[in-house]
PDB file of N, CA and C in Angstrom:
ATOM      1  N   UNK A   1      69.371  30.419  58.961  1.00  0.00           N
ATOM      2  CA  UNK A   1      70.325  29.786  58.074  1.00  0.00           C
ATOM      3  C   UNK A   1      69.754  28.465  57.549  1.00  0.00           C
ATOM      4  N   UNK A   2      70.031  28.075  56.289  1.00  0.00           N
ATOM      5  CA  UNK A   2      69.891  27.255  55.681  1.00  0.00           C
ATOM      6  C   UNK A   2      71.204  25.766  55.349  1.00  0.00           C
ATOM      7  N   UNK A   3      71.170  24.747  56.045  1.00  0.00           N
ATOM      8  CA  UNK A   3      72.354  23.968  55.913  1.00  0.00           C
ATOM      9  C   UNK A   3      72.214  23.231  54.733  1.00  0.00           C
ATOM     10  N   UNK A   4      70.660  22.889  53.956  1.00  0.00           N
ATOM     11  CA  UNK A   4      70.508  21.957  53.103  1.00  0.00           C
ATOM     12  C   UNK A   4      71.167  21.994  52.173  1.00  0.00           C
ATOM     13  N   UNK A   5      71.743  23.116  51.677  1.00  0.00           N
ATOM     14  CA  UNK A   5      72.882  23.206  50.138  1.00  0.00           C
ATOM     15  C   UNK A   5      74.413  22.758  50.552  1.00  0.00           C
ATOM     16  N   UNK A   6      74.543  22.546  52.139  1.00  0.00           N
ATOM     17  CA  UNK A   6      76.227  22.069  52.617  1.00  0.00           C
ATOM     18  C   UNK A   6      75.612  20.481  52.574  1.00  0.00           C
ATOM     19  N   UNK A   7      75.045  20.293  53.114  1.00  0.00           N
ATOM     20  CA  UNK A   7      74.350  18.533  53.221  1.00  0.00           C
ATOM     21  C   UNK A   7      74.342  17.951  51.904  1.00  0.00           C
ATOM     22  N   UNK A   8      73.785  18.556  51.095  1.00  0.00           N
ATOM     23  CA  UNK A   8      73.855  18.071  49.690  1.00  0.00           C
ATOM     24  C   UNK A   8      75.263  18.374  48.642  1.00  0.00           C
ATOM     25  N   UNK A   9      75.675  19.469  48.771  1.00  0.00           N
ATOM     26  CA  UNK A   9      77.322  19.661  48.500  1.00  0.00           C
ATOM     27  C   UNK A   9      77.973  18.700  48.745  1.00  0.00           C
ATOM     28  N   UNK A  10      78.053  18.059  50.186  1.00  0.00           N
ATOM     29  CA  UNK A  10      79.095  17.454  50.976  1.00  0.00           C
ATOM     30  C   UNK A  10      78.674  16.198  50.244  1.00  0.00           C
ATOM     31  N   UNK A  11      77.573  15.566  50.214  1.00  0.00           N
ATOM     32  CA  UNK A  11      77.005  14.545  49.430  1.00  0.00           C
ATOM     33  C   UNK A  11      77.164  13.905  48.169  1.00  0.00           C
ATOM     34  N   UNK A  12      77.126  14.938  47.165  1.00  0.00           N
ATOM     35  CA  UNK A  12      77.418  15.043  45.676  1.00  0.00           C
ATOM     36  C   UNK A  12      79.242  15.141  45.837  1.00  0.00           C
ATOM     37  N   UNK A  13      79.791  15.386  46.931  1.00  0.00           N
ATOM     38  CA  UNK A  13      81.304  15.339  46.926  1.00  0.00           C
ATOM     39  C   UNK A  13      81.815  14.033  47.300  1.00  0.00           C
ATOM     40  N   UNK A  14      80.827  13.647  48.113  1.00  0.00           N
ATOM     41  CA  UNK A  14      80.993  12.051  48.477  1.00  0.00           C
ATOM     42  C   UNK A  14      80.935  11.079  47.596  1.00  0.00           C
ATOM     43  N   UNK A  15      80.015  11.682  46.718  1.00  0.00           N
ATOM     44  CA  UNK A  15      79.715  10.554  45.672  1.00  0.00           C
ATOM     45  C   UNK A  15      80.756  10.456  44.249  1.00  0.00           C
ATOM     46  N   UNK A  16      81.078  11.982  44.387  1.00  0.00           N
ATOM     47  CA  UNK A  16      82.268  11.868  43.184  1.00  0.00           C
ATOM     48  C   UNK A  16      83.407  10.990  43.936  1.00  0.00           C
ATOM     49  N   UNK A  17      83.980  11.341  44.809  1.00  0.00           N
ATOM     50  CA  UNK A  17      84.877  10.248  45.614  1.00  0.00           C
ATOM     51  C   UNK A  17      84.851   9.106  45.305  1.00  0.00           C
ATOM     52  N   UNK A  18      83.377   8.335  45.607  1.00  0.00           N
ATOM     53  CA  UNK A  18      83.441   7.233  45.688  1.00  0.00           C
ATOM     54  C   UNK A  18      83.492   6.527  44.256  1.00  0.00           C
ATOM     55  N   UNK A  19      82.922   7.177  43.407  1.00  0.00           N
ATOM     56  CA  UNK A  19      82.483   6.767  41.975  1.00  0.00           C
ATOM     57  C   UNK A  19      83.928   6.737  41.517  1.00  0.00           C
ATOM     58  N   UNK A  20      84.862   7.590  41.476  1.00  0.00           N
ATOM     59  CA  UNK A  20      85.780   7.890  40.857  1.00  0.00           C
ATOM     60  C   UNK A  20      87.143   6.367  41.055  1.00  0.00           C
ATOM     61  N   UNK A  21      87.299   6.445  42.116  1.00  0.00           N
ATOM     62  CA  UNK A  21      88.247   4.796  42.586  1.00  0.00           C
ATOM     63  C   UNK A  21      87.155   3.817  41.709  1.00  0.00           C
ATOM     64  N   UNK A  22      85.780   3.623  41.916  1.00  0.00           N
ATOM     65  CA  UNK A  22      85.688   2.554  41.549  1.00  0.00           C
ATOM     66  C   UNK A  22      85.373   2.368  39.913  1.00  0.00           C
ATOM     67  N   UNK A  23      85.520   3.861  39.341  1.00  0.00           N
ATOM     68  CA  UNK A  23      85.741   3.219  37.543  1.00  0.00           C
ATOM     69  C   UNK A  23      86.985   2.569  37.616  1.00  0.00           C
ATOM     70  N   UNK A  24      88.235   3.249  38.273  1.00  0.00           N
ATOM     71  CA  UNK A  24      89.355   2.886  38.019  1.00  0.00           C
ATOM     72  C   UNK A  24      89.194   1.120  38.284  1.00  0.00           C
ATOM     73  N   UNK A  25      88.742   0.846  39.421  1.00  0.00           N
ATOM     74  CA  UNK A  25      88.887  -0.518  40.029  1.00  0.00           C
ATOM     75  C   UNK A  25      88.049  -1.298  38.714  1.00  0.00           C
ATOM     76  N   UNK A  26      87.052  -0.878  38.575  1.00  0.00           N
ATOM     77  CA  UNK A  26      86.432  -1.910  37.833  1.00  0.00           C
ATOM     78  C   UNK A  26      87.064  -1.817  36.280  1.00  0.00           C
ATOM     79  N   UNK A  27      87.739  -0.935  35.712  1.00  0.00           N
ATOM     80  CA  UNK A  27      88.064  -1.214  34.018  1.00  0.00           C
ATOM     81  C   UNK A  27      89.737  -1.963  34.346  1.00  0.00           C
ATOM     82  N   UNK A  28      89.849  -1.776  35.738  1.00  0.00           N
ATOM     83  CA  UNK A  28      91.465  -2.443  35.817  1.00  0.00           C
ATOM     84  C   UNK A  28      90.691  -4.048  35.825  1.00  0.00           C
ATOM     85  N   UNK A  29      89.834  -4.311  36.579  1.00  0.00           N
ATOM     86  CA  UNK A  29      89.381  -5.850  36.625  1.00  0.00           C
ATOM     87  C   UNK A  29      88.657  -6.236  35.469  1.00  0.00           C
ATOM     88  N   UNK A  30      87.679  -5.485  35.126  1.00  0.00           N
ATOM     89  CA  UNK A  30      86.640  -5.733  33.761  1.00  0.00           C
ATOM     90  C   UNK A  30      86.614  -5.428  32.574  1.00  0.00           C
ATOM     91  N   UNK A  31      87.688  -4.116  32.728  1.00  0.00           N
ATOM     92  CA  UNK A  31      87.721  -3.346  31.405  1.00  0.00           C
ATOM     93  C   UNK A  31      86.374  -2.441  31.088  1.00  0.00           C
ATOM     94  N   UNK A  32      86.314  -2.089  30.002  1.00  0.00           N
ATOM     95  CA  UNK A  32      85.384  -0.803  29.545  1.00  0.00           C
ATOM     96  C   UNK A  32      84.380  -1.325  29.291  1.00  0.00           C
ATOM     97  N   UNK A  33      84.256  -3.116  29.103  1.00  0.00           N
ATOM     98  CA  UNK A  33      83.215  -3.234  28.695  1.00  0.00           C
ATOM     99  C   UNK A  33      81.792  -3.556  30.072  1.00  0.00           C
ATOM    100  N   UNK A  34      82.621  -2.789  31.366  1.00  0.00           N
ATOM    101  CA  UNK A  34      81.634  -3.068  32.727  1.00  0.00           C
ATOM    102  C   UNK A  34      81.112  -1.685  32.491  1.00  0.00           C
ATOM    103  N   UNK A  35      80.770  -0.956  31.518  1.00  0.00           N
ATOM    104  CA  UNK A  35      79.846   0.285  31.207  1.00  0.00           C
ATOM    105  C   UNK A  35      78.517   0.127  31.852  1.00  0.00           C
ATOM    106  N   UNK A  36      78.103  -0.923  31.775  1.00  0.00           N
ATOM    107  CA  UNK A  36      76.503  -0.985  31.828  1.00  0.00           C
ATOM    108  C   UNK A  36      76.459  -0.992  33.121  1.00  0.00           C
ATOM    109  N   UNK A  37      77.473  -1.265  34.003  1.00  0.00           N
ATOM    110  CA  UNK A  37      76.732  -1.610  35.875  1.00  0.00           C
ATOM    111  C   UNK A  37      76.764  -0.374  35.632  1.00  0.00           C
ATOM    112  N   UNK A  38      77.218   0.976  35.758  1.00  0.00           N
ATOM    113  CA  UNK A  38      77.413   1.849  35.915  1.00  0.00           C
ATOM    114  C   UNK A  38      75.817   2.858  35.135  1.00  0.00           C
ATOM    115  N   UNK A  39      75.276   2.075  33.933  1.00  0.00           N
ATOM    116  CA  UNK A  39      74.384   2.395  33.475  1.00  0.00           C
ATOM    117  C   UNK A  39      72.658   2.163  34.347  1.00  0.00           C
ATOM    118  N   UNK A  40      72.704   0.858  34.831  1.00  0.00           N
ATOM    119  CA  UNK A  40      72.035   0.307  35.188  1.00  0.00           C
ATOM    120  C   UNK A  40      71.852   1.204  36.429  1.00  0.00           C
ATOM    121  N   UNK A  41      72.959   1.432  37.632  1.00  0.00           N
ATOM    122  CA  UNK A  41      73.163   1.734  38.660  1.00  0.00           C
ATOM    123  C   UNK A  41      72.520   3.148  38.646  1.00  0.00           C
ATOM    124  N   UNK A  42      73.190   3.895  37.897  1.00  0.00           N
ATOM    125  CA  UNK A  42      72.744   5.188  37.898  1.00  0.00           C
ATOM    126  C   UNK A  42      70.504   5.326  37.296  1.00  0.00           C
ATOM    127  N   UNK A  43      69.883   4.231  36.396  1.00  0.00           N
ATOM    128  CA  UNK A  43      68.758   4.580  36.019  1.00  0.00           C
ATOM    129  C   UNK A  43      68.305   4.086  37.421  1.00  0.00           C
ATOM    130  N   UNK A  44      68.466   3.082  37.935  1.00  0.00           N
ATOM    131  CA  UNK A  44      68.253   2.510  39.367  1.00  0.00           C
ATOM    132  C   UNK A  44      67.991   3.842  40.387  1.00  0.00           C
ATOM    133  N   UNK A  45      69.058   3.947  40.691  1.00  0.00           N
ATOM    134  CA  UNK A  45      69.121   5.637  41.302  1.00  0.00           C
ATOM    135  C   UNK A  45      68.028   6.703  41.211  1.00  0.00           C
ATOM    136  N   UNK A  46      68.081   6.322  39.655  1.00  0.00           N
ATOM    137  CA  UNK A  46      67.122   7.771  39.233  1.00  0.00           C
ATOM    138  C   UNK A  46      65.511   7.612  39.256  1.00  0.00           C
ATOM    139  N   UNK A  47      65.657   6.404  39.161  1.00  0.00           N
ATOM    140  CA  UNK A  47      64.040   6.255  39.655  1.00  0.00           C
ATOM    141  C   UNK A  47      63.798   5.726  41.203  1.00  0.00           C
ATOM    142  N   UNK A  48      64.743   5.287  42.231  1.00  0.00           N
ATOM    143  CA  UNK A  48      64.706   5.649  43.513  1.00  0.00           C
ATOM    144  C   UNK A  48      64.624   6.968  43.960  1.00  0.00           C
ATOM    145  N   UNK A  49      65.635   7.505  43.514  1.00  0.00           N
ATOM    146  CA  UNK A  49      64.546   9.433  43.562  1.00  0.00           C
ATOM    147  C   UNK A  49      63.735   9.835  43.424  1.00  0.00           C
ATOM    148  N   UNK A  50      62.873   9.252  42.307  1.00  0.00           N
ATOM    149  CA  UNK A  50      61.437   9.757  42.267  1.00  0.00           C
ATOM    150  C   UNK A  50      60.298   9.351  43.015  1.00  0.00           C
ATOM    151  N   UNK A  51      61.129   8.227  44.181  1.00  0.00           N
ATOM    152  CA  UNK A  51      60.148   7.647  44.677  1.00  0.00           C
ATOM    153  C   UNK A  51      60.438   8.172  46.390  1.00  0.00           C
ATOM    154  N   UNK A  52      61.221   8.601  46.758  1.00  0.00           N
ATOM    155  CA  UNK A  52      61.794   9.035  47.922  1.00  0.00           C
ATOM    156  C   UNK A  52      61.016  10.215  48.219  1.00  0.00           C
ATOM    157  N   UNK A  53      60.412  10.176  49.147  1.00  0.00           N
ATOM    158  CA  UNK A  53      59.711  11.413  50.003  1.00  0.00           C
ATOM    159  C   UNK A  53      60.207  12.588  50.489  1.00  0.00           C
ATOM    160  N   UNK A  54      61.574  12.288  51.087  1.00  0.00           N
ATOM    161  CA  UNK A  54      62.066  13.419  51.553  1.00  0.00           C
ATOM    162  C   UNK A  54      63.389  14.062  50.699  1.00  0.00           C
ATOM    163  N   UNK A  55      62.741  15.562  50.694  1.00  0.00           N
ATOM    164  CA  UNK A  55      63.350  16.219  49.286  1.00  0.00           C
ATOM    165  C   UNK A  55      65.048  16.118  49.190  1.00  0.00           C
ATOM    166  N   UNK A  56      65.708  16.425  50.242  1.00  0.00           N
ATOM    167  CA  UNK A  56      66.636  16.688  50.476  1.00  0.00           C
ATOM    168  C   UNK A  56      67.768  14.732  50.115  1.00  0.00           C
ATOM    169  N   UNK A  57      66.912  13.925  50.352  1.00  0.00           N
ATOM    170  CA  UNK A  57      67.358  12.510  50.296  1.00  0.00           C
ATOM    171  C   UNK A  57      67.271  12.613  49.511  1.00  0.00           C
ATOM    172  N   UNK A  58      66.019  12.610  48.394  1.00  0.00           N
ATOM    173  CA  UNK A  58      65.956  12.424  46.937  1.00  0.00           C
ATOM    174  C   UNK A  58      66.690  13.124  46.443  1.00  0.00           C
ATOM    175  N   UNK A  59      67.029  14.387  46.560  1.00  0.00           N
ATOM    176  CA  UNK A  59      68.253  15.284  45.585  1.00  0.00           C
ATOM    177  C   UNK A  59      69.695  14.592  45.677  1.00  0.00           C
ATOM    178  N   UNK A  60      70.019  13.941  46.859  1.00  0.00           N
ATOM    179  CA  UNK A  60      71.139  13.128  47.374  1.00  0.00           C
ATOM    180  C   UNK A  60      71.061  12.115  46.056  1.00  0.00           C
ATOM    181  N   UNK A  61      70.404  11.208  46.094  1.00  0.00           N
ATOM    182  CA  UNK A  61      70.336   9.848  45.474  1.00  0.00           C
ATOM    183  C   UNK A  61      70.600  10.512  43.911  1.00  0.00           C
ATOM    184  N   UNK A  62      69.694  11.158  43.655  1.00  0.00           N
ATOM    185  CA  UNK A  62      69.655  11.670  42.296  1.00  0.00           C
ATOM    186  C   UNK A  62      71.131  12.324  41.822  1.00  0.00           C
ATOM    187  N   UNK A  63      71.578  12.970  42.694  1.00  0.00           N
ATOM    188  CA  UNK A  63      73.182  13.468  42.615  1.00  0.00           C
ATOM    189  C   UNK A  63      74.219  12.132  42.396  1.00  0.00           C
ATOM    190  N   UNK A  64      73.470  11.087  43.206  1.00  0.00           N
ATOM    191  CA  UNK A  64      74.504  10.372  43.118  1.00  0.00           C
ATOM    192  C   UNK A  64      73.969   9.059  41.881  1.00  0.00           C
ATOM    193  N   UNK A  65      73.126   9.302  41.532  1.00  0.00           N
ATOM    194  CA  UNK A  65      72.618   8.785  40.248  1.00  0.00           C
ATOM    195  C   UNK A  65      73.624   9.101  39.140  1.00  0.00           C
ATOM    196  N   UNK A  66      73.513  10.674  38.890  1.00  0.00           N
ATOM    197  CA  UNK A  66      74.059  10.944  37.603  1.00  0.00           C
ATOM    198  C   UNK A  66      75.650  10.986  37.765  1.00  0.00           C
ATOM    199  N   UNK A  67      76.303  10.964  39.074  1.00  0.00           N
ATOM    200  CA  UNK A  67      77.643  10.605  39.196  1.00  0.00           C
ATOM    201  C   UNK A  67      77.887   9.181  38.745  1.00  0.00           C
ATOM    202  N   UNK A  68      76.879   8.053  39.095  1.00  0.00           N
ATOM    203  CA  UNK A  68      77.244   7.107  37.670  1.00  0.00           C
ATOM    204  C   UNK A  68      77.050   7.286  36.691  1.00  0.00           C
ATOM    205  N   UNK A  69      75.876   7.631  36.426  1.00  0.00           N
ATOM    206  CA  UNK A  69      75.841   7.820  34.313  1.00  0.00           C
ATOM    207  C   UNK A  69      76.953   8.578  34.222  1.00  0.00           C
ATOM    208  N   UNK A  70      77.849   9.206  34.463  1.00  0.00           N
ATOM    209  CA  UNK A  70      79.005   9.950  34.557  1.00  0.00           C
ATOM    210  C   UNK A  70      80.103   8.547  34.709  1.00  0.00           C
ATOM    211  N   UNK A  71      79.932   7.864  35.111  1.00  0.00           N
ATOM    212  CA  UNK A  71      81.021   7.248  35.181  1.00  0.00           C
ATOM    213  C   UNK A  71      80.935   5.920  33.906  1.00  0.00           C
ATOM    214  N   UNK A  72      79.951   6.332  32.865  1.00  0.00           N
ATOM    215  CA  UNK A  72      79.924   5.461  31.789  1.00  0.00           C
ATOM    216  C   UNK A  72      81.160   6.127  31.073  1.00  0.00           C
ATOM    217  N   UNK A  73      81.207   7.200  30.796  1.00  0.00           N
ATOM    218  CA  UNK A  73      82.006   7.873  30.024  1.00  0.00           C
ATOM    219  C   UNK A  73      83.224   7.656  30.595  1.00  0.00           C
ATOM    220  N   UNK A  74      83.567   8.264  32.179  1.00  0.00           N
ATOM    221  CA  UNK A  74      84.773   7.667  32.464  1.00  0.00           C
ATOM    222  C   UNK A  74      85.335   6.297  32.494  1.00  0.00           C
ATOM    223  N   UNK A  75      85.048   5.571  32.204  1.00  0.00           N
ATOM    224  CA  UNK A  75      85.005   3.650  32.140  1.00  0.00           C
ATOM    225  C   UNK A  75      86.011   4.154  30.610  1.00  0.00           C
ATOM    226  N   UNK A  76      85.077   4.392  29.568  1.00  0.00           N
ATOM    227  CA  UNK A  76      85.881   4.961  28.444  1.00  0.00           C
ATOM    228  C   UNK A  76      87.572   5.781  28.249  1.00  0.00           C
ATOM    229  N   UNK A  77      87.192   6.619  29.034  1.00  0.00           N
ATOM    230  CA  UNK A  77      88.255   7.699  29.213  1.00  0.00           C
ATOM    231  C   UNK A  77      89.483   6.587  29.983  1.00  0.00           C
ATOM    232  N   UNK A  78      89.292   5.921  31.100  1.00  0.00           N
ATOM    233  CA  UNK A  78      89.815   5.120  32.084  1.00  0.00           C
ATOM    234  C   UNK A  78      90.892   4.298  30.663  1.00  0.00           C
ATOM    235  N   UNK A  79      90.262   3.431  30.029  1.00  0.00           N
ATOM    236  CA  UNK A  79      91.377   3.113  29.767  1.00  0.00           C
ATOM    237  C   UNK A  79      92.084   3.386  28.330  1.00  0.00           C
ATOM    238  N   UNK A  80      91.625   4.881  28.110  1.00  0.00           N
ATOM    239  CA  UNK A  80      92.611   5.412  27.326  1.00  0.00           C
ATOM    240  C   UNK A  80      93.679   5.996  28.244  1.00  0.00           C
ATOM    241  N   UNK A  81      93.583   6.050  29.623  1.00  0.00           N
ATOM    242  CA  UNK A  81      94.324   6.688  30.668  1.00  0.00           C
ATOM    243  C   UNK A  81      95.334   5.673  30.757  1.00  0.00           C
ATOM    244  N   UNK A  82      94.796   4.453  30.450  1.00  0.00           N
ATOM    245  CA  UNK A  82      95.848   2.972  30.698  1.00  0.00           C
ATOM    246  C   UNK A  82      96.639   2.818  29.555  1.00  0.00           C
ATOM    247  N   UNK A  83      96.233   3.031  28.819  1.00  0.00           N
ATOM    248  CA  UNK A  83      96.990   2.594  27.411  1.00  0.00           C
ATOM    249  C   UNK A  83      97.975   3.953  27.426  1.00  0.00           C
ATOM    250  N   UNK A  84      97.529   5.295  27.522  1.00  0.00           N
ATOM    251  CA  UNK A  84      99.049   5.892  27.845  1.00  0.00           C
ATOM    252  C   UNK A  84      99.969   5.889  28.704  1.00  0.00           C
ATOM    253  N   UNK A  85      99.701   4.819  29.971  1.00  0.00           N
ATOM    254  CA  UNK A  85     100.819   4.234  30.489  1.00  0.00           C
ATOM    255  C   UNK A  85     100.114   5.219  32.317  1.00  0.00           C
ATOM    256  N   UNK A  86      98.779   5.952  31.933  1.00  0.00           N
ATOM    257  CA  UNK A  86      99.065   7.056  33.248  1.00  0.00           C
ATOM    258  C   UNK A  86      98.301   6.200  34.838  1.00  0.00           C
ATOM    259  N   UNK A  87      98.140   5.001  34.376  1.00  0.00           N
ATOM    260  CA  UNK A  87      97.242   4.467  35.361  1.00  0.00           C
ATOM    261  C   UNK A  87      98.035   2.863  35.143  1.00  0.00           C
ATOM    262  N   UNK A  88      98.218   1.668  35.619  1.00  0.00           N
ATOM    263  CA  UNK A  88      98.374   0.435  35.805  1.00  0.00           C
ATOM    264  C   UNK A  88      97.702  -0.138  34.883  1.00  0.00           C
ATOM    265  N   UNK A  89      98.346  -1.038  33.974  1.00  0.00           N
ATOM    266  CA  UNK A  89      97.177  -2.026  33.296  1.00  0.00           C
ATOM    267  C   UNK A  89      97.263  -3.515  33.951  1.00  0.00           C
ATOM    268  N   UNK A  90      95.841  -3.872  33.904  1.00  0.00           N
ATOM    269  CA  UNK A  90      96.155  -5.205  34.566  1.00  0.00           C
ATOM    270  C   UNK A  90      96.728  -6.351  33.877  1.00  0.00           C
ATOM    271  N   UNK A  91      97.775  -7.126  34.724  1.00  0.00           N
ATOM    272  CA  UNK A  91      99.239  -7.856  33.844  1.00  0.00           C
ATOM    273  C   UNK A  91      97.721  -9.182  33.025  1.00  0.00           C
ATOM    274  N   UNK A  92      96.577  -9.662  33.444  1.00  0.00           N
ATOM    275  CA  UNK A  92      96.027 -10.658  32.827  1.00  0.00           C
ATOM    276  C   UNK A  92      95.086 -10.186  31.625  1.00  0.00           C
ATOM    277  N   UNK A  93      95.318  -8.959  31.636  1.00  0.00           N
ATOM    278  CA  UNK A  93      94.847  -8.319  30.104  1.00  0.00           C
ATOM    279  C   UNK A  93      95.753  -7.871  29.014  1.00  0.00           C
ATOM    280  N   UNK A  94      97.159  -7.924  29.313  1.00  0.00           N
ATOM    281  CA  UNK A  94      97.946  -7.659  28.970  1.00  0.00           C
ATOM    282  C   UNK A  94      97.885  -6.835  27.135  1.00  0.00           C
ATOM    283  N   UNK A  95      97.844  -8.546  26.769  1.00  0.00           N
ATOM    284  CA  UNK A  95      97.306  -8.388  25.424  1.00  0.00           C
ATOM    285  C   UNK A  95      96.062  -7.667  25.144  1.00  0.00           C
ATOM    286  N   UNK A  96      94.993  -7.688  25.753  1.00  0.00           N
ATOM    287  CA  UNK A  96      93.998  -6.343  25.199  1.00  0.00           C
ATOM    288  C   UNK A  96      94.942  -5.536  24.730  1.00  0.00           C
ATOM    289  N   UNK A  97      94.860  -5.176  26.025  1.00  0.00           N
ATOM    290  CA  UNK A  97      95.440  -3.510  26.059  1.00  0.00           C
ATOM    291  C   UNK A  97      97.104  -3.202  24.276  1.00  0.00           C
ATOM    292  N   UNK A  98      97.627  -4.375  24.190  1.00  0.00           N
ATOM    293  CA  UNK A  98      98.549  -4.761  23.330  1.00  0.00           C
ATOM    294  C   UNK A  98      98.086  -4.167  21.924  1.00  0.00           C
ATOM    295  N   UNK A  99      96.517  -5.387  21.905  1.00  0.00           N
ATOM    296  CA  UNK A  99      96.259  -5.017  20.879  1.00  0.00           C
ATOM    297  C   UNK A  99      95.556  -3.384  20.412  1.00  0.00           C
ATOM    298  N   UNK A 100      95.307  -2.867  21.447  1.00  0.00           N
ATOM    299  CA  UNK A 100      94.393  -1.379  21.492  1.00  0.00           C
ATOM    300  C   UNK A 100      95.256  -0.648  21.112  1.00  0.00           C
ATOM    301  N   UNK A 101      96.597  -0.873  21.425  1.00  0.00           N
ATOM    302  CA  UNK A 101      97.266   0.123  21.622  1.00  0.00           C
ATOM    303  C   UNK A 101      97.646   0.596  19.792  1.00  0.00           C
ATOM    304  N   UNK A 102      98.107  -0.710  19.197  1.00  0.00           N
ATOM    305  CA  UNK A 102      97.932  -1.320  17.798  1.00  0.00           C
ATOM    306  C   UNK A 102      96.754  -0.664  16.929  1.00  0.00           C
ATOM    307  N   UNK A 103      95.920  -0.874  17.295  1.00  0.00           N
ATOM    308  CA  UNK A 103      94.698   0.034  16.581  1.00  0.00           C
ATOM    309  C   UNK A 103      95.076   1.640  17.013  1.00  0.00           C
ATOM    310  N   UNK A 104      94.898   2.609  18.261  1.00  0.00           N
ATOM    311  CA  UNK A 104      95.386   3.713  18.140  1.00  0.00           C
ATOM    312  C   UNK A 104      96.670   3.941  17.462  1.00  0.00           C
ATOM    313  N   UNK A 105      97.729   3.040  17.382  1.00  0.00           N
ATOM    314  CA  UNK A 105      98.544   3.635  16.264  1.00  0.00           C
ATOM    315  C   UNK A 105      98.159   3.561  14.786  1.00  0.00           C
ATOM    316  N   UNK A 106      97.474   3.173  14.418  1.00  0.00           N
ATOM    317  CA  UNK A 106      97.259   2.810  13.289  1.00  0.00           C
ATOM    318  C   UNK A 106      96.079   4.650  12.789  1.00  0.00           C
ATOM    319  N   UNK A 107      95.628   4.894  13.813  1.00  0.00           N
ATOM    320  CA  UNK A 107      95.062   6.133  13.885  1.00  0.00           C
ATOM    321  C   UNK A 107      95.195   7.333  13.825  1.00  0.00           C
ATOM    322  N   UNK A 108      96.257   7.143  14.432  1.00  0.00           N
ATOM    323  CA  UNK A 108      97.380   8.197  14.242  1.00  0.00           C
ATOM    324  C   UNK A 108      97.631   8.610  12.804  1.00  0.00           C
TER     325      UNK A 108
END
């Protein structure tokens, strides 16, 4: 038997977990425009994989690489999730979010 595809499953499941709370956390504190840690984080990642020896680690890191570049897009998505009311907006952005909301109607 082979466990390395549950090790790395369980891994890449870990990492969506973790990634996922912290777009929310960070566009509630920073807004959409904290895209780039998420950019940075994930090329970081991706070239720590290429440097990692052992295969099974490096597929880890790399999994959890592109679960940030994945979370550039959700940063985006995040607070169109806010502006329809489905997530908390934070009360000291208030007005952002005021004015965004102002431009999507206008889109409509």
């Amino acid at each position: 038997m082979n466990i390395n595809g549950i090790i790395i499953g369980a891994a890449v499941f870990l990492s969506i977990g973790i990634c996922h709370p912290l777009v929310i956390k960070m566009e509630y504190h920073w807004g959409k425009q904290s895209w780039w840690i998420w950019l940075v984080a994930g090329l970081a990642f991706c070239v720590l994989s290429l440097f990692v020896k052992n295969d099974i680690l490096s597929i880890i890191i790399g999994g959890f690489a592109f679960c940030c570049l994945w979370g550039i897009g959700e940063m985006f998505l995040q607070e169109k999730r806010v502006l329809r009311g489905w997530f908390p907006e934070n009360p000291n952005r208030h007005e952002y979010y005021q004015t965004r909301r102002k431009e999507m109607e206008g889109k409509l």
